[in-house]
Protein backbone atom coordinates (compact mmCIF):
# COMPACT_ATOMS: atom_id res chain seq x y z
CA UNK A 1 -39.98 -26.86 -39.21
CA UNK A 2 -41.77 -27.90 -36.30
CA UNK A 3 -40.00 -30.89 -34.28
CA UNK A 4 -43.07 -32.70 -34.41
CA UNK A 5 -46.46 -33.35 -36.73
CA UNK A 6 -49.86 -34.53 -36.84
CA UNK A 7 -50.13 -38.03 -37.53
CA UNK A 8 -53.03 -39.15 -39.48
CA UNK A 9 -53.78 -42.63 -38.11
CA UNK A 10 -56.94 -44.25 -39.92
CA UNK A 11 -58.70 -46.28 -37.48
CA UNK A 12 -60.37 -49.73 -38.65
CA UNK A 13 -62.86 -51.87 -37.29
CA UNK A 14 -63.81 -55.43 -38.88
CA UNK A 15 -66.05 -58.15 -37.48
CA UNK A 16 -64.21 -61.21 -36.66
CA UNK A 17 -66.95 -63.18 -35.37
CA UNK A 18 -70.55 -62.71 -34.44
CA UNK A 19 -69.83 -60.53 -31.25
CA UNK A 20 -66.02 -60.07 -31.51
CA UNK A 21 -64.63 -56.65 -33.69
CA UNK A 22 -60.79 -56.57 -34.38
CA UNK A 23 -59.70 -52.85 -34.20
CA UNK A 24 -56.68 -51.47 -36.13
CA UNK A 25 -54.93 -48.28 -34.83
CA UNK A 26 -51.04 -47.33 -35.21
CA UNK A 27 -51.73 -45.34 -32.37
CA UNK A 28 -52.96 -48.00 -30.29
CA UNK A 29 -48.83 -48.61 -28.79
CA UNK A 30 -49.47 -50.15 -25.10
CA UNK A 31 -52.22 -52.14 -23.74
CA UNK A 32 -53.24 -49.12 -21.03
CA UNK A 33 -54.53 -47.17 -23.61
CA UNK A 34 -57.21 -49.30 -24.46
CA UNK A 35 -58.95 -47.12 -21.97
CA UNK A 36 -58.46 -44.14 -24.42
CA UNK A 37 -60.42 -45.59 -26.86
CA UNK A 38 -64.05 -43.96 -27.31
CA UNK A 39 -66.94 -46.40 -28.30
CA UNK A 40 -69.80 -45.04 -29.63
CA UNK A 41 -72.16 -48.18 -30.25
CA UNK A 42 -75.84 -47.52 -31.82
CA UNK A 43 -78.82 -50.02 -32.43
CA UNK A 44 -81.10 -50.18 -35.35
CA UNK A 45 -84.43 -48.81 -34.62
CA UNK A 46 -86.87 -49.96 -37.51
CA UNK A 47 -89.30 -48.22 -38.57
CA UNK A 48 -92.72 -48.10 -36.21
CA UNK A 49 -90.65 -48.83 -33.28
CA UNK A 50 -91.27 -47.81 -30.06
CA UNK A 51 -94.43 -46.29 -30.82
CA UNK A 52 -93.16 -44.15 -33.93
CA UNK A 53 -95.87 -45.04 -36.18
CA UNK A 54 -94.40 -42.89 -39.38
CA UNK A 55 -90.96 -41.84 -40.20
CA UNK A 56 -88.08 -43.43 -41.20
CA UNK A 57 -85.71 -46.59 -39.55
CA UNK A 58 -83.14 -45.09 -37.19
CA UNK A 59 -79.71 -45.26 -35.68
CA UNK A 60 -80.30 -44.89 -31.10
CA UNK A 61 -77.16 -44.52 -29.21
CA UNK A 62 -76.85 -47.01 -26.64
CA UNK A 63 -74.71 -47.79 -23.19
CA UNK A 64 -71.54 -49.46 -24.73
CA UNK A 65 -69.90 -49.88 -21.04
CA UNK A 66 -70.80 -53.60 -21.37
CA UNK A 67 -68.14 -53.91 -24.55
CA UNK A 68 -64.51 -56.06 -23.11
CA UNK A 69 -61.71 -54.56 -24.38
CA UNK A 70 -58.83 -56.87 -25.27
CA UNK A 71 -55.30 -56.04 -25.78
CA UNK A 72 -54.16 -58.35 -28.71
CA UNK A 73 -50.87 -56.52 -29.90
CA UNK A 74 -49.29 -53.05 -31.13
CA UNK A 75 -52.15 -51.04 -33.09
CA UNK A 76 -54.54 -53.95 -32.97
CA UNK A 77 -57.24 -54.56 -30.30
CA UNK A 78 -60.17 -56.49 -30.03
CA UNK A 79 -63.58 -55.30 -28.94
CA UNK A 80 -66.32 -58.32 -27.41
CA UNK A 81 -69.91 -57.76 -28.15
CA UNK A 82 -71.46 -60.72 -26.41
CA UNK A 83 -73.55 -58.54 -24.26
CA UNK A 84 -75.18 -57.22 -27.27
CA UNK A 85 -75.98 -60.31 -28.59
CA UNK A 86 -79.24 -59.71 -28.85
CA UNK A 87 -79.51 -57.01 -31.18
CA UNK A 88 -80.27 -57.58 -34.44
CA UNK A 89 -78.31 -55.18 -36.04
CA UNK A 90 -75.69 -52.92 -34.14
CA UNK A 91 -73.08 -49.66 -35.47
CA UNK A 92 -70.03 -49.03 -33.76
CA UNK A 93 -67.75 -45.91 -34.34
CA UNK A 94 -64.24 -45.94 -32.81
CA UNK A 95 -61.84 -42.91 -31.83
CA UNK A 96 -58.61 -42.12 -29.71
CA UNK A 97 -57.95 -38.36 -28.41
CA UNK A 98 -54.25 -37.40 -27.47
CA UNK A 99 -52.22 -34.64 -26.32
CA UNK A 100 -49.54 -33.56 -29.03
CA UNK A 101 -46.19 -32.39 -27.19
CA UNK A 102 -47.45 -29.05 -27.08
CA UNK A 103 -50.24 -29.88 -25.18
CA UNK A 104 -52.86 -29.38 -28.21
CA UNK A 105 -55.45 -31.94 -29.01
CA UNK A 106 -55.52 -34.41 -31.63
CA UNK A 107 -58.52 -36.60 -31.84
CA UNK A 108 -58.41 -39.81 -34.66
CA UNK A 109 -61.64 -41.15 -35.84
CA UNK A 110 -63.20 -44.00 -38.15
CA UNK A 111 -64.01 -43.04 -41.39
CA UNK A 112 -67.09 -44.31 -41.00
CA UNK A 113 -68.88 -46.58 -38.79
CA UNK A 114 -68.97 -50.26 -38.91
CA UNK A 115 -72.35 -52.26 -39.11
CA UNK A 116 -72.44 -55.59 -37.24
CA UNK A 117 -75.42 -58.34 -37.97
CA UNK A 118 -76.39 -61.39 -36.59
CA UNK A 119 -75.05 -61.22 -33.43
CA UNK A 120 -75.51 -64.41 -31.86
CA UNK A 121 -74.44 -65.74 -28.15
CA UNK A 122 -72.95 -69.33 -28.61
């Protein structure tokens, strides 16, 4: 038996507000590794835009270095969207990379990505 295992952490996302996400991670343990977590944010591209005049509505990767990260307690986190506020419709995928003790990789991910709408700034 090895002295230590994989975890299998689900990571969660849910909109609290109309530009604040609550993130849940058992992993999450100390408010310096909020910096470990990987944000992946996408808007909605509907269909014509930016000169695409057939095909279907898309998913475009953008920046995400505008997101505030806020430490709120062990395994929970909250990300601020306000600087996206005016996107229509936004995606945002979550994940956390670590070193096991053995110095092998272990990367935890969302399931799936959460959709945000009507982001507002108040």
């Amino acid at each position: 038996m090895r002295a230590f295992e994989k975890l299998v952490w689900p990571i969660t996302a849910k909109q609290l507000k109309d530009w604040i996400v609550q993130i849940e991670f058992e992993g999450l343990t100390d408010k310096d590794q909020l910096a470990q977590l990987s944000i992946s944010l996408e808007n909605y591209q509907p269909r014509g835009a930016h000169g695409m005049m057939t095909g279907s509505s898309t998913w475009a990767r953008i920046q995400s270095h505008q997101i505030r990260r806020e430490w709120v307690g062990p395994g929970v986190a909250s990300l601020h969207l306000s600087a996206y506020a005016d996107e229509k419709r936004l995606r945002l995928t979550v994940s956390f990379d670590r070193l096991m003790p053995d110095g092998e990789a272990q990367r935890f991910i969302m399931l799936e990505p959460l959709e945000i709408t009507a982001i507002k700034a108040k």
